[in-house]
Protein backbone atom coordinates (compact mmCIF):
# COMPACT_ATOMS: atom_id res chain seq x y z
CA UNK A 1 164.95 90.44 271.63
CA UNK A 2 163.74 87.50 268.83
CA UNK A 3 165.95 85.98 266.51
CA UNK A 4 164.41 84.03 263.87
CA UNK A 5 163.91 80.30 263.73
CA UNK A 6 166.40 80.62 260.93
CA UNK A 7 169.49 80.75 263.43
CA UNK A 8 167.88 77.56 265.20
CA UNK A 9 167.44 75.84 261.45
CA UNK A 10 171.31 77.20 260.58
CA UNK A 11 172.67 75.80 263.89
CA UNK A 12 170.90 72.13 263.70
CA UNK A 13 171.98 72.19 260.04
CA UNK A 14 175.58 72.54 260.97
CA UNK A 15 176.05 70.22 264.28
CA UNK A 16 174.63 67.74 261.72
CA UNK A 17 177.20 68.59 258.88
CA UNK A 18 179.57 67.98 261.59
CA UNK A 19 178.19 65.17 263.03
CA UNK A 20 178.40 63.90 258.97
CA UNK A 21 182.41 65.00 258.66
CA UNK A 22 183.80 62.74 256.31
CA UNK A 23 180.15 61.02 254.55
CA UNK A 24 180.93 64.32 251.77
CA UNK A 25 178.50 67.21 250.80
CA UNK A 26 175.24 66.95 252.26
CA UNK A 27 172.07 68.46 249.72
CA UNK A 28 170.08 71.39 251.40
CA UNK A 29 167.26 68.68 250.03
CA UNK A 30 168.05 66.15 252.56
CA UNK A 31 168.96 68.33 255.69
CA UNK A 32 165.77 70.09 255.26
CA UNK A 33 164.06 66.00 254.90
CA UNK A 34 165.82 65.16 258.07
CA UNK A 35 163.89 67.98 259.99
CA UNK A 36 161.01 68.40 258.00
CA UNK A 37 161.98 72.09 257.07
CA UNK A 38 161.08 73.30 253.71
CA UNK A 39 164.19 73.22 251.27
CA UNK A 40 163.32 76.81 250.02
CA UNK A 41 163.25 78.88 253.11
CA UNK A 42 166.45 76.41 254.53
CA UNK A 43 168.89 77.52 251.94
CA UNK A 44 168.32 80.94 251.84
CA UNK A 45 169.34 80.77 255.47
CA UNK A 46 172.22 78.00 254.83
CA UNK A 47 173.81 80.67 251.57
CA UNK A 48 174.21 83.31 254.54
CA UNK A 49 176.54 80.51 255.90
CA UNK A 50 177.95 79.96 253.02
CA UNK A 51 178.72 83.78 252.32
CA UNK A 52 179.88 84.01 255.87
CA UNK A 53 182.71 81.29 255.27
CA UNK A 54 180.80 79.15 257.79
CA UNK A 55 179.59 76.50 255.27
CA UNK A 56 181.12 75.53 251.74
CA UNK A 57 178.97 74.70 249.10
CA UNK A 58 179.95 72.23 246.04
CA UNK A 59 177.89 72.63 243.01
CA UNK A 60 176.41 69.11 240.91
CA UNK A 61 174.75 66.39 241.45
CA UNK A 62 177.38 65.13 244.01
CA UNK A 63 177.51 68.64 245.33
CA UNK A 64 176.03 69.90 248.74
CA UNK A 65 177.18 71.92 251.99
CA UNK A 66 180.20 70.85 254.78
CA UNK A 67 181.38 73.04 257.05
CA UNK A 68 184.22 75.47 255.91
CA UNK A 69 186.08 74.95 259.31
CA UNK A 70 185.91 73.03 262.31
CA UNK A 71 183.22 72.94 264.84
CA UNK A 72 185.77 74.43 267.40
CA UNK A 73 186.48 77.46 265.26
CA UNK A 74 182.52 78.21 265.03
CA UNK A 75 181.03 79.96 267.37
CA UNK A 76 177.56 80.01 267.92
CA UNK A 77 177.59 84.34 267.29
CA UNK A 78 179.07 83.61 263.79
CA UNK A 79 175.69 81.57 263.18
CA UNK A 80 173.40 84.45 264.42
CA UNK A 81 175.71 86.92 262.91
CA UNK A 82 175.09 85.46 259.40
CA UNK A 83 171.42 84.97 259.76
CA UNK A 84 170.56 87.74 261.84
CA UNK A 85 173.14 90.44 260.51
CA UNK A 86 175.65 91.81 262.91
CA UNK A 87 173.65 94.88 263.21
CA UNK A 88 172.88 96.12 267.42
CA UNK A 89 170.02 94.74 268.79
CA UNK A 90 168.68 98.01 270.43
CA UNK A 91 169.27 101.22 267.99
CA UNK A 92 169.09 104.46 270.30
CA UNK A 93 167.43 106.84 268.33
CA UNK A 94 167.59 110.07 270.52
CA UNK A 95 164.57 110.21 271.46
CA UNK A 96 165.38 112.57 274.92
CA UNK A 97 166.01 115.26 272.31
CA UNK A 98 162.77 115.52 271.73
CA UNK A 99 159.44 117.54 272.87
CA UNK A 100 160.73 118.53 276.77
CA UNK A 101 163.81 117.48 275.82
CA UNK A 102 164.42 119.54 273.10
CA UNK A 103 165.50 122.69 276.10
CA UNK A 104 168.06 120.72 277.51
CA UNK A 105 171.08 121.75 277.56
CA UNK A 106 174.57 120.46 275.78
CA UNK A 107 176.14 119.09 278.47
CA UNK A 108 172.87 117.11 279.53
CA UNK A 109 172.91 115.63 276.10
CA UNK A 110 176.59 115.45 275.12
CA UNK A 111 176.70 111.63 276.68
CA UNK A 112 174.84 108.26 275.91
CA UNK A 113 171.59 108.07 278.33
CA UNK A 114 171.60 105.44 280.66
CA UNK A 115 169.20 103.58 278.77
CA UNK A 116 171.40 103.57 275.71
CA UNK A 117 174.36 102.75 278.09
CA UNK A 118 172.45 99.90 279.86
CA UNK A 119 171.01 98.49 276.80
CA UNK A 120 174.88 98.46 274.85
CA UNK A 121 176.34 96.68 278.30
CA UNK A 122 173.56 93.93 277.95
CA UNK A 123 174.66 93.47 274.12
CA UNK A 124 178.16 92.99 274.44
CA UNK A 125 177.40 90.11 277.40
CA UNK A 126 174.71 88.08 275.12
CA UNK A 127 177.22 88.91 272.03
CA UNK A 128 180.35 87.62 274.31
CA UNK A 129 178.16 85.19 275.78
CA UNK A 130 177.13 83.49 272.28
CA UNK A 131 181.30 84.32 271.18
CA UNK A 132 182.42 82.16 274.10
CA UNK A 133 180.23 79.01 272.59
CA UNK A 134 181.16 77.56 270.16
CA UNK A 135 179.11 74.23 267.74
CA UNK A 136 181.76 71.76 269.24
CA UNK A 137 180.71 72.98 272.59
CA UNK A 138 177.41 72.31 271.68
CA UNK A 139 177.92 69.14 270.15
CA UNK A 140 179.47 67.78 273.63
CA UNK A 141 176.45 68.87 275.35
CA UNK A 142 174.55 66.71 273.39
CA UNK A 143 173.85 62.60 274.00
CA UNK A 144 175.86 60.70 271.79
CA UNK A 145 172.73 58.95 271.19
CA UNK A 146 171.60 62.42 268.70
CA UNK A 147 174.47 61.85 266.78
CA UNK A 148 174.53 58.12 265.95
CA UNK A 149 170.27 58.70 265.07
CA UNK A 150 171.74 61.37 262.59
CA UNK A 151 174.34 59.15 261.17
CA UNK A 152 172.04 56.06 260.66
CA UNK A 153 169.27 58.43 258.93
CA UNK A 154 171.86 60.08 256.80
CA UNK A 155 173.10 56.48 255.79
CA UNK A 156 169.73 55.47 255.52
CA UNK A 157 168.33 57.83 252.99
CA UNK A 158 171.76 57.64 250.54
CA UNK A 159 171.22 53.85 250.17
CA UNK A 160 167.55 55.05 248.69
CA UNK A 161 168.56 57.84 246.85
């Protein structure tokens, strides 16, 4: 399975929002400037937040993205969820009906295959697995050193802009 760098991008975005509770709105401009990203590609990626009642947007000149709730109440599946789609990862398509398969009979077929059984079982761990986490859990597993960087770049670049 691959998810795309957008879920990384999505996640740094919001441990820095939360790192930044309380400093206002933060411009998609200057999250993507603090990790190099380009602004474009970033907030399509941060409006699937925003649709997903992860982030809140405020519109103007003043306006920018927070997080809609706190980094307890975020788990790190709502991020992929958003950005990915909650769609399954493996899609059984029934393939054992097919060519030999096709002569089986009902009762052979009237039950998920093992593969289909063993692939939905893996899911639901890596989906309860990623449930269980959430961004404030993340945030605690990260030096404190991370944070204050963040903060001083942040404060930084609104003194020049």
């Amino acid at each position: 399975m691959r998810m795309s760098e957008g879920v990384e991008w999505g996640l740094h975005c919001c441990v820095t929002l939360a790192w930044l509770e309380g400093d206002g709105p933060v411009s998609t401009a200057r999250l993507a400037a603090s990790f190099e990203l380009p602004a474009a590609y970033l907030n399509k990626r941060l409006q699937a937040l925003v649709r997903a009642g992860i982030l809140s947007s405020t519109p103007g000149a003043r306006g920018g993205l927070q997080l809609a709730r706190s980094p307890e109440r975020i788990t790190l599946m709502d991020v992929v969820a958003a950005i990915e789609g909650a769609d399954d990862v493996f899609r059984c398509t029934e393939i054992r009906r097919r060519g030999a398969g096709a002569a089986a009979s009902g009762g052979e077929l009237g039950r998920p295959c093992g593969i289909a059984t063993a692939m939905r079982r893996a899911e639901l761990a890596w989906r309860r697995e990623l449930a269980a986490q959430t961004l404030a859990d993340v945030m605690a597993g990260t030096p404190a050193s991370a944070a204050e960087r963040t903060r001083r770049w942040f404060a930084a670049e609104r003194t020049h802009t």
